[in-house]
N, C-alpha and C. Protein backbone atom coordinates (compact mmCIF):
# COMPACT_ATOMS: atom_id res chain seq x y z
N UNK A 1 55.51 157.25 101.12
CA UNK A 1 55.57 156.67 99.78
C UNK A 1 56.87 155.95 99.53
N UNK A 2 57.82 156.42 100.19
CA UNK A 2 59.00 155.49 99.89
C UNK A 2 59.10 154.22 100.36
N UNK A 3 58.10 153.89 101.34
CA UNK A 3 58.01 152.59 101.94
C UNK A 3 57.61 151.44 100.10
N UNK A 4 56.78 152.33 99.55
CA UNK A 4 56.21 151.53 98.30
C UNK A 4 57.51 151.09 97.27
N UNK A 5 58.46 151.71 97.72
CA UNK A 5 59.85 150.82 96.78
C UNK A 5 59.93 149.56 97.58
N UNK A 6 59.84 149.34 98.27
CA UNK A 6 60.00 148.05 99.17
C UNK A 6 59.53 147.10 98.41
N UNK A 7 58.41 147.39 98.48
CA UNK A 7 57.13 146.79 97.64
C UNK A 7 57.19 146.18 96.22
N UNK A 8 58.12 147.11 95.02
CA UNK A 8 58.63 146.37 94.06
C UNK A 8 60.09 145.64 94.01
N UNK A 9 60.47 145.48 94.93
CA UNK A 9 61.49 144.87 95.06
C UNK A 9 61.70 143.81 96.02
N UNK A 10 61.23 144.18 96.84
CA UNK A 10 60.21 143.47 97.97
C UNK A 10 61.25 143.30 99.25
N UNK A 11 61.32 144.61 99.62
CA UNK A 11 62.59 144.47 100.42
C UNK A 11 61.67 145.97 101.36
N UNK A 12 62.31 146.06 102.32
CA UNK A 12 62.43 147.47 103.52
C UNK A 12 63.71 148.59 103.26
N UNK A 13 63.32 149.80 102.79
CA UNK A 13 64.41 150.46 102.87
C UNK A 13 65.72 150.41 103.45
N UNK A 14 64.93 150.41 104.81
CA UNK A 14 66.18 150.63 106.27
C UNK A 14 66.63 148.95 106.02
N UNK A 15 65.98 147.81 105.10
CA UNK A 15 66.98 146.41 105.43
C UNK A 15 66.37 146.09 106.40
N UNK A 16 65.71 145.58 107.42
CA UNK A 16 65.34 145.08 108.28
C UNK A 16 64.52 143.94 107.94
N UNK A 17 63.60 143.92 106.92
CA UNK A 17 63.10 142.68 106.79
C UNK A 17 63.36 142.85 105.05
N UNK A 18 63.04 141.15 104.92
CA UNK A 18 63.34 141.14 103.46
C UNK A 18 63.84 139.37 103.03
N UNK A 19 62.85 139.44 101.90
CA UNK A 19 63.40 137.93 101.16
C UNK A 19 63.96 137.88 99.54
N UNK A 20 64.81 137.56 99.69
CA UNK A 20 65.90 137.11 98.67
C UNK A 20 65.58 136.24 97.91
N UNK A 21 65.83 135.52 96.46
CA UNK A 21 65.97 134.46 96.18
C UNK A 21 67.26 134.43 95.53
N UNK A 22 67.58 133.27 95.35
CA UNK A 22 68.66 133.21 94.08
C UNK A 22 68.66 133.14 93.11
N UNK A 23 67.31 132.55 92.17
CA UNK A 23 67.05 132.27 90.54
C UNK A 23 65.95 133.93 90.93
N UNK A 24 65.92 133.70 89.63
CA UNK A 24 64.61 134.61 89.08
C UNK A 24 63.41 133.50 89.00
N UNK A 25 62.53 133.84 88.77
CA UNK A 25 61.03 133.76 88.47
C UNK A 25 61.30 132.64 87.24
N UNK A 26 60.95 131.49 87.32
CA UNK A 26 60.97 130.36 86.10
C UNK A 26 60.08 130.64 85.06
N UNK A 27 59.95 129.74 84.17
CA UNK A 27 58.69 129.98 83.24
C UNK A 27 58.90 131.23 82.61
N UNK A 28 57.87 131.44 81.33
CA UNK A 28 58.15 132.86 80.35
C UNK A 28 58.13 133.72 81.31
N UNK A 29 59.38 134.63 81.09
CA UNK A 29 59.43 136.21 81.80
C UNK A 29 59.23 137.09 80.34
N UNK A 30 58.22 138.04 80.67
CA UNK A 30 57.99 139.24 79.46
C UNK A 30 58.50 140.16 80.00
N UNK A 31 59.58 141.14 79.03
CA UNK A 31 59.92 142.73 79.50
C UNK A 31 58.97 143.59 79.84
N UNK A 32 57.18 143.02 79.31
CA UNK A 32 56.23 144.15 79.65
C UNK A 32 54.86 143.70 80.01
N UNK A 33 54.01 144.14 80.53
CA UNK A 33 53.00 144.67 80.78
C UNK A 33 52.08 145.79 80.76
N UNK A 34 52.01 145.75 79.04
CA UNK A 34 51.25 147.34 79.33
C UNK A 34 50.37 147.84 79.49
N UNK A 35 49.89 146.89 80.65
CA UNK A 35 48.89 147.61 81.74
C UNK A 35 49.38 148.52 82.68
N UNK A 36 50.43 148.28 83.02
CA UNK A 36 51.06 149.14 83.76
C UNK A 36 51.76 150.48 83.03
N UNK A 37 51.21 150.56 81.95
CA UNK A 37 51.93 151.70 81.43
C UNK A 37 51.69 153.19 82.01
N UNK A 38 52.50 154.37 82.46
CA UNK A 38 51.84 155.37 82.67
C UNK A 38 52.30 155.55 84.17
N UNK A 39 51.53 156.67 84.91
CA UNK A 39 52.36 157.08 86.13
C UNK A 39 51.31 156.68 87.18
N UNK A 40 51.86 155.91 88.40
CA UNK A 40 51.45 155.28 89.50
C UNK A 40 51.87 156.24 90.33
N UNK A 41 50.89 156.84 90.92
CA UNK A 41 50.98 157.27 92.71
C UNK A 41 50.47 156.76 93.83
N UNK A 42 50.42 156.81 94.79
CA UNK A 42 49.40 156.54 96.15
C UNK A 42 48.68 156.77 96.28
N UNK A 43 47.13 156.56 96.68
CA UNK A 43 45.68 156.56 96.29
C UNK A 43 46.05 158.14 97.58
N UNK A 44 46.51 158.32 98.40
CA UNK A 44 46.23 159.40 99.42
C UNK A 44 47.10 160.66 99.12
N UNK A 45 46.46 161.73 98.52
CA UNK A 45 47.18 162.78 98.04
C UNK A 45 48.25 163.77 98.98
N UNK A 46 48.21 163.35 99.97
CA UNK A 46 49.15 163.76 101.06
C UNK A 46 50.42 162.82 100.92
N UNK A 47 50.42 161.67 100.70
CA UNK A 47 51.42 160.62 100.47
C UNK A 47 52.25 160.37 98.97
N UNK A 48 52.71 161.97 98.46
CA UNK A 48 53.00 161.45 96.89
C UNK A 48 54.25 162.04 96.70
N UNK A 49 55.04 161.48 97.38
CA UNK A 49 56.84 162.28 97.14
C UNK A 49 57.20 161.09 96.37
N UNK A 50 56.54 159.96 95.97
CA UNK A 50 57.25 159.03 94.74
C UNK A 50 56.62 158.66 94.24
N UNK A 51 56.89 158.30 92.90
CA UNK A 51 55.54 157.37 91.68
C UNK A 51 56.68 156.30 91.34
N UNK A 52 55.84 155.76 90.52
CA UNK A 52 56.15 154.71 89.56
C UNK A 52 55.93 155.42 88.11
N UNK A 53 56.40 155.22 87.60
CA UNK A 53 56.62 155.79 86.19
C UNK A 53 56.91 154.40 84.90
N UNK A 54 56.29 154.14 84.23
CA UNK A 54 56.31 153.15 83.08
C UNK A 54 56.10 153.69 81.79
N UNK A 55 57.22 153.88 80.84
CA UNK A 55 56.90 155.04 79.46
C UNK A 55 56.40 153.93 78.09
N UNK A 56 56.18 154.20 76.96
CA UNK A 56 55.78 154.04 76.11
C UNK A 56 56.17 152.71 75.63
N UNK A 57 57.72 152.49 76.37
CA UNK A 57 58.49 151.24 75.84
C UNK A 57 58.27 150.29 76.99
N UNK A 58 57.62 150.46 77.76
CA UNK A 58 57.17 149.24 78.84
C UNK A 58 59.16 149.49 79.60
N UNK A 59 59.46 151.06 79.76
CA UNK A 59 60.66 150.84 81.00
C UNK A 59 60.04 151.42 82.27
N UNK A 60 60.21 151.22 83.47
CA UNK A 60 59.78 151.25 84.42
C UNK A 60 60.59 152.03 85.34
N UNK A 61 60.35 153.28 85.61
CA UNK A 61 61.26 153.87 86.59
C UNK A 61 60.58 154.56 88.26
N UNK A 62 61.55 154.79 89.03
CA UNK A 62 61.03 155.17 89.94
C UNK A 62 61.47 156.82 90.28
N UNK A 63 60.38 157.71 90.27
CA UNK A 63 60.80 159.20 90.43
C UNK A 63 60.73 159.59 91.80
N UNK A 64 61.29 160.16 92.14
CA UNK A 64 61.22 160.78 93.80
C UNK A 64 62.54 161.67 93.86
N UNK A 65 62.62 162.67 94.96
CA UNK A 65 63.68 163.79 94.86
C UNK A 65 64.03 163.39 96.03
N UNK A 66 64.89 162.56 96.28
CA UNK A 66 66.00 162.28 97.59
C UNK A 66 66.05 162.58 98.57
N UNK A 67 66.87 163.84 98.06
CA UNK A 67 66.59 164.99 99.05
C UNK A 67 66.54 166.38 98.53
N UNK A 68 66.36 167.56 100.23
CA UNK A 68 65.97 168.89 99.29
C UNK A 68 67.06 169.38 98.65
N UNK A 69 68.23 169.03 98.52
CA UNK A 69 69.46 169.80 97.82
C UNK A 69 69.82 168.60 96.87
N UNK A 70 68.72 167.66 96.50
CA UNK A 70 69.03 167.08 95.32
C UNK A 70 68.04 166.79 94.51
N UNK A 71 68.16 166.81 93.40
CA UNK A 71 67.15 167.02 92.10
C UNK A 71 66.00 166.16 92.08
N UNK A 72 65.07 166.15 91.56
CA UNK A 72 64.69 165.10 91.10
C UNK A 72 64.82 163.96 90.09
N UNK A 73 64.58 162.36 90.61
CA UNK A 73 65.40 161.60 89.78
C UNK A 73 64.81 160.68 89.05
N UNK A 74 64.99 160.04 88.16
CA UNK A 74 64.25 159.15 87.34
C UNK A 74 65.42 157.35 87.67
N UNK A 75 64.61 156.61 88.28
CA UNK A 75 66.08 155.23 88.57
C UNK A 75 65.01 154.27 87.64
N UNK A 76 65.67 153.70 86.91
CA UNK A 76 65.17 152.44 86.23
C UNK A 76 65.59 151.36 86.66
N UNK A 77 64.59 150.36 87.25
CA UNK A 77 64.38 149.02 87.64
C UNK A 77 64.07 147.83 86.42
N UNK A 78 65.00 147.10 85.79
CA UNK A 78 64.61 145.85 85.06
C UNK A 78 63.40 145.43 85.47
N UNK A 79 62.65 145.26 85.38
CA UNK A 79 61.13 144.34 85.98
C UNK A 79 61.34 143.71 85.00
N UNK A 80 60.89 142.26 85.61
CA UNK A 80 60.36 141.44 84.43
C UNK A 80 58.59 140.61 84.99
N UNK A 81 58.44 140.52 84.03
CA UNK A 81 56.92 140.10 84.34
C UNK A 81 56.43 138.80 84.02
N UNK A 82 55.97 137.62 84.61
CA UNK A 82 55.33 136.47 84.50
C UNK A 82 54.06 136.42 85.14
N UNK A 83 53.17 135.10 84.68
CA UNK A 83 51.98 134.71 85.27
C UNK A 83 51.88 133.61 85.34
N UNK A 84 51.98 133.04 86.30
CA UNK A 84 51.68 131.95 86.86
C UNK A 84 50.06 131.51 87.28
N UNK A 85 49.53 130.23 86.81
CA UNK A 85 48.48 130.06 87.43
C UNK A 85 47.36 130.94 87.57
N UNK A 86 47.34 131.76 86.59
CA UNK A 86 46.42 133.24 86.17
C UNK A 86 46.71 134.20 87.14
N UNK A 87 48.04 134.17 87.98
CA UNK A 87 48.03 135.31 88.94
C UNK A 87 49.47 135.78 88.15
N UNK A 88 49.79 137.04 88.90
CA UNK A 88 51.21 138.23 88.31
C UNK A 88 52.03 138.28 88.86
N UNK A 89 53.00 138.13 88.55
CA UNK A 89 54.34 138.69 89.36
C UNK A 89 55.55 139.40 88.97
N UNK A 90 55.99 139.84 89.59
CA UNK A 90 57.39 140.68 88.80
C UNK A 90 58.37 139.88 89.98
N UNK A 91 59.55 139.63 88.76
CA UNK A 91 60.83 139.68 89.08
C UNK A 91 62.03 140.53 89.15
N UNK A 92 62.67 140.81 90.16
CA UNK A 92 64.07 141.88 90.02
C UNK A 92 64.97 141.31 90.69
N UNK A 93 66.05 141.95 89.75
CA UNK A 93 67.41 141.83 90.09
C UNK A 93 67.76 142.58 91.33
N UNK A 94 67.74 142.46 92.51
CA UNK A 94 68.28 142.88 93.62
C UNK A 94 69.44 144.02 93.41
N UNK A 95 70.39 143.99 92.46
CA UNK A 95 71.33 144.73 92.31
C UNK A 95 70.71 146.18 91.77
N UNK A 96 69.47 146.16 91.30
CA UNK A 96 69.09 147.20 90.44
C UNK A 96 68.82 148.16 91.87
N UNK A 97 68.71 147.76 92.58
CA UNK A 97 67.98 148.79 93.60
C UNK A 97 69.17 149.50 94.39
N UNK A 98 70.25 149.44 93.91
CA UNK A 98 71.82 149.68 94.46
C UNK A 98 71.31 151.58 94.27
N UNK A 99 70.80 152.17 93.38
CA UNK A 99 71.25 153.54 93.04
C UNK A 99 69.82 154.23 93.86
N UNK A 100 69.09 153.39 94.19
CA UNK A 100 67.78 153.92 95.08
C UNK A 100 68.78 153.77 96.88
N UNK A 101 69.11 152.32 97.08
CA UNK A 101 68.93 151.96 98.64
C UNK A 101 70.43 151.92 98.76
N UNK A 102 71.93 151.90 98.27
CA UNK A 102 72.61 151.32 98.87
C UNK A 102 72.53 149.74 99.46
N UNK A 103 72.01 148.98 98.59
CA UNK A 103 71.47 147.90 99.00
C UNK A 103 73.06 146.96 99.49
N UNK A 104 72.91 146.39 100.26
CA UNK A 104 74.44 145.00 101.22
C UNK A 104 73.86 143.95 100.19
N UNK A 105 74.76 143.00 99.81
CA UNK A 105 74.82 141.58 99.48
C UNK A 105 73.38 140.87 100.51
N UNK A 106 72.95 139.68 100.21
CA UNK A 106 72.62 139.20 100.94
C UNK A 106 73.03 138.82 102.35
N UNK A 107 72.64 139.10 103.72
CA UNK A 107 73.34 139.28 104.86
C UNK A 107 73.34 137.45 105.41
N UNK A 108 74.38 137.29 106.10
CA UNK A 108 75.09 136.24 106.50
C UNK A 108 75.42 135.07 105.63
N UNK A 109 75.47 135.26 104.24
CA UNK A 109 75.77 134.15 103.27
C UNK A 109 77.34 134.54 102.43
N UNK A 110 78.46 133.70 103.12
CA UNK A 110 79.60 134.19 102.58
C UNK A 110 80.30 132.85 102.02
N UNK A 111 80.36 132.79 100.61
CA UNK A 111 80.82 134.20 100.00
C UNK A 111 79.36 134.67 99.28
N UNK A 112 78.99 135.94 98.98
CA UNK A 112 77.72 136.04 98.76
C UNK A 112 77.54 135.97 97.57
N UNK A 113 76.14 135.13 96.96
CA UNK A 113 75.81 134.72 95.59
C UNK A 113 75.70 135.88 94.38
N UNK A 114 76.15 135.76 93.46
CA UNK A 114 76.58 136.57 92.58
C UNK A 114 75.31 137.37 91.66
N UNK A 115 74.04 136.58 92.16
CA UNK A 115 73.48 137.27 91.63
C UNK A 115 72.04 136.81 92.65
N UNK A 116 70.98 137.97 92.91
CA UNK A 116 69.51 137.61 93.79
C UNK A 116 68.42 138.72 93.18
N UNK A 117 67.53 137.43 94.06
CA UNK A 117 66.11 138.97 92.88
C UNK A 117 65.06 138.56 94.51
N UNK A 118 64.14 139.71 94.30
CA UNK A 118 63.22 139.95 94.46
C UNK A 118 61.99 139.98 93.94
N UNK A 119 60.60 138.78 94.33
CA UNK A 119 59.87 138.63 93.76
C UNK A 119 58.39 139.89 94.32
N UNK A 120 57.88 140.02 93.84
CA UNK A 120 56.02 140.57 93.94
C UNK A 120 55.12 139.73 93.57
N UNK A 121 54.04 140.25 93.67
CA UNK A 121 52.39 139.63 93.27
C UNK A 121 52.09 140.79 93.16
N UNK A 122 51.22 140.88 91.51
CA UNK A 122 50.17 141.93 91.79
C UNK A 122 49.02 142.00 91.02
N UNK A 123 48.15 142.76 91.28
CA UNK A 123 47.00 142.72 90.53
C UNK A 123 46.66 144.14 89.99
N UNK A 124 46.26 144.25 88.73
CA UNK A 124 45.80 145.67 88.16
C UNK A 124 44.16 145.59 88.09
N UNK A 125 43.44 146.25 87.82
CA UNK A 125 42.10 146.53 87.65
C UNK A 125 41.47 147.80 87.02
N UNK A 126 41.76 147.96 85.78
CA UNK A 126 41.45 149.50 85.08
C UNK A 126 42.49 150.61 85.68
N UNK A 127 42.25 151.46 86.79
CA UNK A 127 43.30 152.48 86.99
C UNK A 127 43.76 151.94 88.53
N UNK A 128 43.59 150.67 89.14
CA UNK A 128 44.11 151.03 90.58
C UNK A 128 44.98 149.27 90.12
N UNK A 129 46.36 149.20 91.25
CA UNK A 129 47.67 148.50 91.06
C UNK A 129 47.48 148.29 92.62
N UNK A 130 47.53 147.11 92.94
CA UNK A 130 47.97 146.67 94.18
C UNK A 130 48.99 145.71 93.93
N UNK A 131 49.90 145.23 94.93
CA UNK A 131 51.11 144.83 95.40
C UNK A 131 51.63 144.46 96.51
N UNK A 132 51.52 143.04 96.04
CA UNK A 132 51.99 142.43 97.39
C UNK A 132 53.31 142.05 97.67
N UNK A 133 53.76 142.56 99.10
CA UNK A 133 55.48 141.79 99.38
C UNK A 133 55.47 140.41 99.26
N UNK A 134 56.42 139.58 99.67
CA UNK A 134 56.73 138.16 100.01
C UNK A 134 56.61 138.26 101.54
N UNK A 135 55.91 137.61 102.03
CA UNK A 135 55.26 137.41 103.77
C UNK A 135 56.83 137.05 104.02
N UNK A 136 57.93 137.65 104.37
CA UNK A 136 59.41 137.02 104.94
C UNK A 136 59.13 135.90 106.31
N UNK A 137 58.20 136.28 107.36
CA UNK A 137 57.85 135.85 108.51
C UNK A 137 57.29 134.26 107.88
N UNK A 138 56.30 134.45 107.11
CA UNK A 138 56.13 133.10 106.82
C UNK A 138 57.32 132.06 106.21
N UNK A 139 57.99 133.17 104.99
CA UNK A 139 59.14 132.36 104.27
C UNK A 139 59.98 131.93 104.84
N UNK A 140 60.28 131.96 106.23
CA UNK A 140 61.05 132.01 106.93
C UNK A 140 60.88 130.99 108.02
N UNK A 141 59.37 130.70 107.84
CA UNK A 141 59.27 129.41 109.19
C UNK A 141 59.16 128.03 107.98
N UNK A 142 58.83 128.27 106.78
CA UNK A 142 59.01 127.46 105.44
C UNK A 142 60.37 126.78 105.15
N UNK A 143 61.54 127.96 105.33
CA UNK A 143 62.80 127.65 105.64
C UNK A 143 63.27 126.34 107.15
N UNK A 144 62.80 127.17 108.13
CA UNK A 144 63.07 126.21 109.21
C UNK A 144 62.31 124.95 109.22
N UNK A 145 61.50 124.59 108.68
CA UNK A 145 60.44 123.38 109.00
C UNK A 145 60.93 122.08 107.81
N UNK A 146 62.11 123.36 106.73
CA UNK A 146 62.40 122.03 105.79
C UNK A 146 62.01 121.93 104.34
N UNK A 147 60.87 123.03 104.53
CA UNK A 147 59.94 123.11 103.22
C UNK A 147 60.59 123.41 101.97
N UNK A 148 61.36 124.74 102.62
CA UNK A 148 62.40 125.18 101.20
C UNK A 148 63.82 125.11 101.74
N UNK A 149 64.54 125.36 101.22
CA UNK A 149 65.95 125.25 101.13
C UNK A 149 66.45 126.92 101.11
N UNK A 150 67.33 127.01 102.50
CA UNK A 150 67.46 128.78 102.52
C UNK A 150 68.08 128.63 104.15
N UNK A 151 68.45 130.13 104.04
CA UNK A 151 68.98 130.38 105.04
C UNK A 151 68.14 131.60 105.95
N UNK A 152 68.07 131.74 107.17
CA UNK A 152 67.28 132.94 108.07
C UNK A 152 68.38 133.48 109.06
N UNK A 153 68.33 134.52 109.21
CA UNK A 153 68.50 135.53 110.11
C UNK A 153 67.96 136.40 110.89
N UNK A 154 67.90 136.22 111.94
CA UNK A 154 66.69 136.88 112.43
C UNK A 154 67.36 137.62 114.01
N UNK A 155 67.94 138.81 114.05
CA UNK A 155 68.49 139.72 114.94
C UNK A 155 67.73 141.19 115.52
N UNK A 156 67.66 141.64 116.76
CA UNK A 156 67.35 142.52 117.05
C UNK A 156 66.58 143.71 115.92
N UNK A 157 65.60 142.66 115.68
CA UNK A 157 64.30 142.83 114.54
C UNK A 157 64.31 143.27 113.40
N UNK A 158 65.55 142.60 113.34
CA UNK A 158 65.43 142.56 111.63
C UNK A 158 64.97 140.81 111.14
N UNK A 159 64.98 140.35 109.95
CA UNK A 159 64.44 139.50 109.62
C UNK A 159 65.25 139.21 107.91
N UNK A 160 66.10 138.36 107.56
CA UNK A 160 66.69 138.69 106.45
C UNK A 160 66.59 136.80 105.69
N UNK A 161 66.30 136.93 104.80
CA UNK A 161 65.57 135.60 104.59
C UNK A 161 66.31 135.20 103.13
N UNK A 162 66.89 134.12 102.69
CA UNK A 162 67.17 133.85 101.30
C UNK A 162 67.00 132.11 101.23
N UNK A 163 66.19 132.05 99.85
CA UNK A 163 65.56 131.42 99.18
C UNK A 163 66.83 130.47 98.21
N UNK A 164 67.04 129.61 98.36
CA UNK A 164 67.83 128.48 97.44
C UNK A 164 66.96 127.81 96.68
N UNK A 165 67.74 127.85 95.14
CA UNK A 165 66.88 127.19 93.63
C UNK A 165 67.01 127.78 92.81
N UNK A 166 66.94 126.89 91.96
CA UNK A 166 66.77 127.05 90.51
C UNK A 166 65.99 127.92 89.85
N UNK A 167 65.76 128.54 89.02
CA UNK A 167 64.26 129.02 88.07
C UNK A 167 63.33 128.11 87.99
N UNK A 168 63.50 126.85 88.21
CA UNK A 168 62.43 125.74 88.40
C UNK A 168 61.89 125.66 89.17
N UNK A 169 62.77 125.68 90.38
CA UNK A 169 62.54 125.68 91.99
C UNK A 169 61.59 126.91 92.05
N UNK A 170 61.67 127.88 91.45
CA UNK A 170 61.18 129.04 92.20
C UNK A 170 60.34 129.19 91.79
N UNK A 171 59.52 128.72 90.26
CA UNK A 171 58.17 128.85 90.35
C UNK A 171 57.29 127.50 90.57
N UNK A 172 58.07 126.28 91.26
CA UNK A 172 57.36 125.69 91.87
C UNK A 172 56.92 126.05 93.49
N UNK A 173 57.87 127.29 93.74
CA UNK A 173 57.65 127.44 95.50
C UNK A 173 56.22 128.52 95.38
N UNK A 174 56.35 129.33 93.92
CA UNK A 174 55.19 130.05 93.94
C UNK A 174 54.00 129.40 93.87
N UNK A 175 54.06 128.55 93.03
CA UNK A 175 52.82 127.47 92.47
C UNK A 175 52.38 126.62 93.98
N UNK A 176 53.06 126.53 94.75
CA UNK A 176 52.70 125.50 95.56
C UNK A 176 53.07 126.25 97.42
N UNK A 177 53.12 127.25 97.23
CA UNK A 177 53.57 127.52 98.94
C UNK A 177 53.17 128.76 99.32
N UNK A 178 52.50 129.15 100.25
CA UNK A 178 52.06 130.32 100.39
C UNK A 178 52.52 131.40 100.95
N UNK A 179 53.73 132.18 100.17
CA UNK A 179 54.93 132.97 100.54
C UNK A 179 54.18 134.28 100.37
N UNK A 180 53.24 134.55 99.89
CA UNK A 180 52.62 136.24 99.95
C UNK A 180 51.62 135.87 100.70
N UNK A 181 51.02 135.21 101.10
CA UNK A 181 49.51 135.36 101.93
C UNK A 181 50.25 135.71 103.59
N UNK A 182 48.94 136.62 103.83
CA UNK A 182 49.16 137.27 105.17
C UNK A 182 49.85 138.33 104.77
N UNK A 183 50.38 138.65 103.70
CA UNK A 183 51.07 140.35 103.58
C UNK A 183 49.92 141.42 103.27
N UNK A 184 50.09 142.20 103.68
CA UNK A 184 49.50 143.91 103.80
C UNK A 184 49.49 144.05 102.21
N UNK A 185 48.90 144.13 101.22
CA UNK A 185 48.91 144.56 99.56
C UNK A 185 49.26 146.72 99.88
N UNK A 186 49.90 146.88 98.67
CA UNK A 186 49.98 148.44 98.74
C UNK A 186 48.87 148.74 97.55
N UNK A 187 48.48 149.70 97.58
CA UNK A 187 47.54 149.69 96.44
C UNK A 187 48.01 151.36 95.63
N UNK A 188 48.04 151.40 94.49
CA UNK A 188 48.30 152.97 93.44
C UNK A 188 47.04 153.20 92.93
N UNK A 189 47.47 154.36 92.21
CA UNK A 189 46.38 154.74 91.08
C UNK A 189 46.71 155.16 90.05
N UNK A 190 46.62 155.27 89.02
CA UNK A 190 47.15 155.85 87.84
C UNK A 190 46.70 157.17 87.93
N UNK A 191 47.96 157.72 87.92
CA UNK A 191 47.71 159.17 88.06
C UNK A 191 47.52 159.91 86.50
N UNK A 192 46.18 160.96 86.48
CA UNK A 192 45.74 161.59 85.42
C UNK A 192 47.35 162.75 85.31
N UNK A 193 48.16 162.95 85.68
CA UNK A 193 49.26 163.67 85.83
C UNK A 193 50.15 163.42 84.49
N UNK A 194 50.56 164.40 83.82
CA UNK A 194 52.10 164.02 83.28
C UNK A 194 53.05 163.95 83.66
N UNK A 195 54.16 163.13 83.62
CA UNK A 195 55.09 162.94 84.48
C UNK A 195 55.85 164.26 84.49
N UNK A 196 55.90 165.00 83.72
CA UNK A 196 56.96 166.21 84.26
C UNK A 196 55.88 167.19 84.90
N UNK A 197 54.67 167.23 85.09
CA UNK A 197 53.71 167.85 85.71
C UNK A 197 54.21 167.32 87.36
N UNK A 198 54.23 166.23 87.74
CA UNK A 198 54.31 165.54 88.58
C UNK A 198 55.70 165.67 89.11
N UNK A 199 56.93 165.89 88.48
CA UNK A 199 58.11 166.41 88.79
C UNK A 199 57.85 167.14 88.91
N UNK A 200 57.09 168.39 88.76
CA UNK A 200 57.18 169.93 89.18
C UNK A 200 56.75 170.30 90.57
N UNK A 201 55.69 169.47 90.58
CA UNK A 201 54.96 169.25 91.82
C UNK A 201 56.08 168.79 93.07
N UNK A 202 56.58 167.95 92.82
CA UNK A 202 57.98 167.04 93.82
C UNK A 202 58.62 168.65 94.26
N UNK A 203 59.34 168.95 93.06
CA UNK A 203 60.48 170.08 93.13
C UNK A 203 59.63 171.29 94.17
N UNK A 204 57.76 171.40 93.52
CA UNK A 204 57.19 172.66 94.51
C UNK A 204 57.62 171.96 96.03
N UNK A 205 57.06 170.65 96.08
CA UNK A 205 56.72 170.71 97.85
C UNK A 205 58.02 170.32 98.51
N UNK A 206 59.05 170.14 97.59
CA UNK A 206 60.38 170.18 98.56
C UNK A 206 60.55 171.34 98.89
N UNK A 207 60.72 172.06 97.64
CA UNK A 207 60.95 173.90 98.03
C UNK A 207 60.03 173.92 99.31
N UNK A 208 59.22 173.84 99.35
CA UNK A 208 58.24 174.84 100.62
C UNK A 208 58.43 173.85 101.69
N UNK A 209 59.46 172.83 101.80
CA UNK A 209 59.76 171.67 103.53
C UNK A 209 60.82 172.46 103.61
N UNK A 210 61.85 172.78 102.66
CA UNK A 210 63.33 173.96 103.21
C UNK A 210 63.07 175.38 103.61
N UNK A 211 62.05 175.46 103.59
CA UNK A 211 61.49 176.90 103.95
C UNK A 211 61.90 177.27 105.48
């Protein structure tokens, strides 16, 4: 399940692959969506050491217990939300994910830009949330061919990709370039759970892995 933070931020834990931009998401950004209100888990009940959590005020946090000698935690992620072309996306501030990942600056761009986000795609449907990364592999041959304006890195398999533009620029690259197709979608469910039901649960099945 922790692979699924990747997913709203649109990055790899471990850093190995991952696309950057420099603007945010152009066009109206809304603080909410409250479709997404309420607690998101992983459709496979063996896979649920993290949710998504979205409360009453459309804030969006991510719960998971670290580790076993540390609590369980609640991290709030800015999301912001647009639609483009009748499809969804969220925008983030790259920096927000500092208290989840230890996240580096953007890698090989010095001096590094003062501010980067991470885009998604997603789609809701009554209780199930899928989510798509940014295809980096594609964004990345988009980069070399000229298409967009950016820089690649690409080392002993990692893959580190950043996107140059404006807020203009960037929802014309969405509108017009096919930077999520070919990605793997993650899919949730809205969990019938209360969220401190669901913290209790975290806190049981760590207890019984230190056993």
């Amino acid at each position: 399940m922790k692979r699924l933070f990747c997913i709203l931020a649109l990055l790899t834990l471990c850093g190995c692959v991952e696309t950057r931009f420099e603007s945010p998401l152009g066009g109206k950004l809304e603080s909410c969506d409250a479709r997404w209100k309420g607690l998101w888990t992983s459709p496979d009940p063996t896979d649920r050491d993290a949710a998504i959590y979205v409360d009453a005020t459309c804030k969006l946090f991510i719960v998971d217990k670290p580790a076993p000698d540390k609590p369980v935690r609640q991290v709030e992620l800015p999301v912001r939300f647009a639609q483009v072309d009748g499809k969804d996306y969220l925008s983030i501030e790259a920096d927000a994910f500092n208290a989840l990942t230890g996240l580096k600056p953007p890698y090989g761009i010095d001096p590094p830009p003062a501010q980067s986000y991470f885009f998604a795609r997603y789609r809701i449907d009554g209780n199930r949330l899928e989510i798509e990364q940014v295809n980096s592999e594609r964004t990345a041959q988009l980069i070399i061919t000229d298409k967009l304006d950016g820089t690649v890195s690409k080392t002993h398999g990692e893959l580190h990709v950043f996107v140059r533009g404006d807020a203009a620029r960037m929802l014309e690259i969405v509108r017009s370039e096919p930077i999520f197709d070919g990605s793997t979608p993650t899919d949730f469910v809205r969990s019938k759970q209360t969220l401190k039901a669901f913290e209790s649960e975290l806190q049981r099945a760590s207890a019984r892995k230190s056993r």
